[in-house]
Protein backbone atom coordinates (compact mmCIF):
# COMPACT_ATOMS: atom_id res chain seq x y z
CA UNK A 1 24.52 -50.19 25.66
CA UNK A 2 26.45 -49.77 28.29
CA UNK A 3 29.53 -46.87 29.29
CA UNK A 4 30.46 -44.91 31.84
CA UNK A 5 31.40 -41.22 32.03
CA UNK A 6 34.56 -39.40 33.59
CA UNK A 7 32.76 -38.02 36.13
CA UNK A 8 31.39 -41.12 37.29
CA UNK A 9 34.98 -43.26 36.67
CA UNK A 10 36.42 -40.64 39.22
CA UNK A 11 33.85 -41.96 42.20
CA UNK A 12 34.68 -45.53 41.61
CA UNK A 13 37.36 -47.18 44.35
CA UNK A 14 40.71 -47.88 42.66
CA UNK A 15 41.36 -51.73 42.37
CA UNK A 16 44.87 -52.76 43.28
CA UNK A 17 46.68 -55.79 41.86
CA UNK A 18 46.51 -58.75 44.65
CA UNK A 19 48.72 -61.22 42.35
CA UNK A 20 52.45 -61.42 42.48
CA UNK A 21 54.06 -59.15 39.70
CA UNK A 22 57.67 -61.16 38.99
CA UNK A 23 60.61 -59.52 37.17
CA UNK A 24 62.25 -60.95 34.55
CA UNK A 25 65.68 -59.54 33.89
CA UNK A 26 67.40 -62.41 32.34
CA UNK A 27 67.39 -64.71 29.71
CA UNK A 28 67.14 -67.59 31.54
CA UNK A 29 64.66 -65.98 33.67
CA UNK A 30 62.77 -65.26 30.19
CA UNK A 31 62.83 -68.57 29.12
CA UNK A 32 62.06 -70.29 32.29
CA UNK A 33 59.17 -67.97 32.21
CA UNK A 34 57.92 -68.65 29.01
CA UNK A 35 58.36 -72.53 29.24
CA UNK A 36 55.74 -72.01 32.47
CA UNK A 37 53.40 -69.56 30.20
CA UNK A 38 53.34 -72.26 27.39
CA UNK A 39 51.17 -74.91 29.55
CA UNK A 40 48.39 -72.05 30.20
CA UNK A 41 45.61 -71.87 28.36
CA UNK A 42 44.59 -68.39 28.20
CA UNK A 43 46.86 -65.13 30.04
CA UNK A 44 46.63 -61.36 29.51
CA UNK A 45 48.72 -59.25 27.75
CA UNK A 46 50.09 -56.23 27.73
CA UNK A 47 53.62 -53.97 26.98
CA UNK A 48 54.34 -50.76 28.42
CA UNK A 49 56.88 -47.92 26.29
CA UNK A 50 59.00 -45.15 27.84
CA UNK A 51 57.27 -41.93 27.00
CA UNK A 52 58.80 -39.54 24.28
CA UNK A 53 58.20 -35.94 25.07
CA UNK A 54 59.66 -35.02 21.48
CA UNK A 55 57.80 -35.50 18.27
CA UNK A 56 59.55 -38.12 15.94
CA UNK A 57 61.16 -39.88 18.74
CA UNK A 58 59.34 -42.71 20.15
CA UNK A 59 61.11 -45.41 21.99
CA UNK A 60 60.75 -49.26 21.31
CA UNK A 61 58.87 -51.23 23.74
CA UNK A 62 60.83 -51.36 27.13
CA UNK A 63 58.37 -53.94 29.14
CA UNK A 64 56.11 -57.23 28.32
CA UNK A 65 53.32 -57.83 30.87
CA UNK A 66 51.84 -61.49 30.63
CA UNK A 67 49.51 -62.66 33.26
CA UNK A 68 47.81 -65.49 34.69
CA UNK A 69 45.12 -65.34 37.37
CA UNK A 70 47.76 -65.41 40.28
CA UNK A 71 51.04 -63.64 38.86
CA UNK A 72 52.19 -61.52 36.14
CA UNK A 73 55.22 -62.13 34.33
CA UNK A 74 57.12 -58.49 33.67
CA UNK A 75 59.78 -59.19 30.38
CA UNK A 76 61.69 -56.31 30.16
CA UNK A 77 62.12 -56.59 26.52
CA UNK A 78 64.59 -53.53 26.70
CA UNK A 79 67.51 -55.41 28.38
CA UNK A 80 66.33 -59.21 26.06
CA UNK A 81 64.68 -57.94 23.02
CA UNK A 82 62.85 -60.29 20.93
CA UNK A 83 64.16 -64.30 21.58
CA UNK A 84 63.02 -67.07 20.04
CA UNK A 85 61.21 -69.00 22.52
CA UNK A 86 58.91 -65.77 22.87
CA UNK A 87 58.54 -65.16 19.19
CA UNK A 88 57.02 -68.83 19.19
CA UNK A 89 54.61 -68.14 22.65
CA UNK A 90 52.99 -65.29 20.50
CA UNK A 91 52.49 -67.67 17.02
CA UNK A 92 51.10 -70.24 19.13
CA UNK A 93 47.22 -69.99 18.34
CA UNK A 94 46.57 -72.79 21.16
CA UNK A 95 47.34 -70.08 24.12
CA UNK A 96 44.60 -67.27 23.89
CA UNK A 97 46.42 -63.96 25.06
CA UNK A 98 43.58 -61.30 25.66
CA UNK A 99 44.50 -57.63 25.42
CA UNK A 100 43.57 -54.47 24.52
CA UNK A 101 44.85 -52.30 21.28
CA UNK A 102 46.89 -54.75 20.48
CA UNK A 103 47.41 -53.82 16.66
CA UNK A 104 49.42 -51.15 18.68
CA UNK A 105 51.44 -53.64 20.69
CA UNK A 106 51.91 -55.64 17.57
CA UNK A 107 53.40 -52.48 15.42
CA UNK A 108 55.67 -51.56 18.72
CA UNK A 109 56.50 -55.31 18.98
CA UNK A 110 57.59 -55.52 15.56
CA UNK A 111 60.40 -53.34 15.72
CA UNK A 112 62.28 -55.66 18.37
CA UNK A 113 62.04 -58.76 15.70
CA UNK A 114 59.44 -59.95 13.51
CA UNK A 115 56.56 -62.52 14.35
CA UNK A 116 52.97 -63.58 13.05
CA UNK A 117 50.81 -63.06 15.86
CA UNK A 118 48.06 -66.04 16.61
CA UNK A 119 45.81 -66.86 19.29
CA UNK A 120 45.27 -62.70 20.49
CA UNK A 121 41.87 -61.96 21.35
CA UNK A 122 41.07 -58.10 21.17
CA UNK A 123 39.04 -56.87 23.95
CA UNK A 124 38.15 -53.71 22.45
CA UNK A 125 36.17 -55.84 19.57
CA UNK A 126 34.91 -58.81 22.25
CA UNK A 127 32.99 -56.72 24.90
CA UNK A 128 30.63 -55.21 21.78
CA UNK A 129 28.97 -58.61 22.44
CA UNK A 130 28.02 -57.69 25.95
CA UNK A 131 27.04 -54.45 25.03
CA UNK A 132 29.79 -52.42 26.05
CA UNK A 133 30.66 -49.23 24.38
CA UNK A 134 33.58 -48.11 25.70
CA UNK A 135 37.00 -48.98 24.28
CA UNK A 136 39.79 -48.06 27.02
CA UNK A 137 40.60 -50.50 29.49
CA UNK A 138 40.11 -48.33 32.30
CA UNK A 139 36.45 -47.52 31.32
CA UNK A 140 35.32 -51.24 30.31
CA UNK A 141 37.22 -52.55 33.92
CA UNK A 142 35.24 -49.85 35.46
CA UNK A 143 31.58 -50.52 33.65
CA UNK A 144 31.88 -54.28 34.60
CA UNK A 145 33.40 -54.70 38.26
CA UNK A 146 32.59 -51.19 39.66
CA UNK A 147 36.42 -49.99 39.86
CA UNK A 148 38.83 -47.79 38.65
CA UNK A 149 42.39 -48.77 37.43
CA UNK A 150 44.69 -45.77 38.43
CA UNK A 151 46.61 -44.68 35.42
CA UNK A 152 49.55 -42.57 37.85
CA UNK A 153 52.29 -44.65 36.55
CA UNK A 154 51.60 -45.02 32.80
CA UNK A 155 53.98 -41.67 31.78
CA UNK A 156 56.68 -43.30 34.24
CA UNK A 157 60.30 -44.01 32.67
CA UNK A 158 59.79 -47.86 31.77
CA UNK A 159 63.53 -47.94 30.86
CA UNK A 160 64.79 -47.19 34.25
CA UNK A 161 67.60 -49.43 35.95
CA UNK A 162 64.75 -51.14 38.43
CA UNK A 163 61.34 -50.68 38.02
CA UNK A 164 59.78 -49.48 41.31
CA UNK A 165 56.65 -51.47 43.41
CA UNK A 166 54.39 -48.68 42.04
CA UNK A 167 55.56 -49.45 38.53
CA UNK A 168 54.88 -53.20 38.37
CA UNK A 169 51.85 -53.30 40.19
CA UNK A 170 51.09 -51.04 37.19
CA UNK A 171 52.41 -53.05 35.06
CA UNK A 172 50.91 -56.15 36.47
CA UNK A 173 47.27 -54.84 36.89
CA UNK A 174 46.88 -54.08 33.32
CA UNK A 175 47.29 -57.29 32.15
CA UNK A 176 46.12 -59.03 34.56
CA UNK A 177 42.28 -57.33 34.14
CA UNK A 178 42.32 -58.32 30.07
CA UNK A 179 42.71 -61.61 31.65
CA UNK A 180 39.89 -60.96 34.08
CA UNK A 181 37.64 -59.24 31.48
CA UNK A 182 37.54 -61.98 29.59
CA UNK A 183 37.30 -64.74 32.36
CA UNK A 184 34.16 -63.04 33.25
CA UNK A 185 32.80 -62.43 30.63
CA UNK A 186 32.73 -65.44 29.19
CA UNK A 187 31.77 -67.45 31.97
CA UNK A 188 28.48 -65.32 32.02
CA UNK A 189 28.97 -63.44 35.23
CA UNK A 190 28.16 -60.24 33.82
CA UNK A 191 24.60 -59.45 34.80
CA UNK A 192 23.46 -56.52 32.44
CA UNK A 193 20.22 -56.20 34.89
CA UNK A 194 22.61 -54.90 37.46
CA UNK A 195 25.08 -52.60 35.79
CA UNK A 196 24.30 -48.83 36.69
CA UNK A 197 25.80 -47.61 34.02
CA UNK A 198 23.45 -47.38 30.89
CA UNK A 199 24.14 -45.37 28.35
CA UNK A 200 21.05 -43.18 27.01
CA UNK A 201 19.30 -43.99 23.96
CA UNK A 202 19.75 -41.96 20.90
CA UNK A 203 17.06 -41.17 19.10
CA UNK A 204 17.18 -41.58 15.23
């Protein structure tokens, strides 16, 4: 099996999103966007949710993150909510979106409109194939590719009037490496020969 520890996560170079994160802040915008999205075969997914410092108060989810090899589409769902062009891109079981937790995304997801969610791969459950142990996205990037995702912008204020560089490339990155994952994975470029990091065996 293979995982990697926090100590050794911290040595790793950070990767940096080399795509082009694009902001969608209308509803034309939206639906141009997701009239592009619905000829792809496969993108990554993600949503991002303002922080709640208070117990009892969570906030609904502010940004959608879909991505395809070259560019990231960033919905802020707190300015469009849930439309209906969108609500059919996530029933459509002939586009694979590939993310991570994404029970959570569909629970946060729900609360903007309902939907019946096809076609979502869950990375957590597909790298168990390879042999991978770990679960966050930042570990299992890390374990394959050799690099660390920075996580300095996931507490940021996802609500805020205009999202800043360091927030979208953020944004971006995250769904953009489910996408990548996956791509690699499945094309068989993970050699398991060459991966340093090997978790111990337990005795039992």
């Amino acid at each position: 099996m293979f995982g990697i520890t926090k100590e050794q996560l911290s040595q790793l170079p950070t990767v940096t999103f080399c795509g082009r994160p694009i902001m969608i802040n209308t509803m034309a915008d939206a639906k141009a966007a997701i009239t592009y999205l619905n000829k792809q075969s496969i993108v990554g997914f993600d949503t991002e949710t303002r922080p709640s410092f208070k117990k009892g108060q969570p906030h609904k989810v502010a940004l959608l993150q879909l991505s395809t090899p070259d560019e990231c589409f960033l919905i802020r769902l707190n300015l469009l909510g849930m439309f209906d062009s969108l609500r059919q891109f996530f029933e459509n079981d002939n586009i694979l979106k590939i993310g991570l937790s994404v029970k959570d995304d569909f629970h946060s997801l729900a609360r903007l409109g309902d939907f019946n969610p096809a076609g979502f791969i869950e990375l957590q459950t597909f790298v168990k194939d390879f042999g991978i142990a770990d679960n966050s996205l930042q570990k299992i990037y890390a374990v394959i590719f050799g690099e660390r995702i920075s996580k300095s912008q996931r507490l940021t204020n996802w609500e805020a009037a205009e999202l800043t560089p360091a927030q979208q490339a953020y944004a971006a990155l995250d769904a953009w490496a489910c996408l990548k994952i996956y791509n690699h994975l499945t094309a068989g470029l993970f050699d398991a020969r060459k991966c340093p990091f090997v978790l111990p065996e337990v005795e039992t």
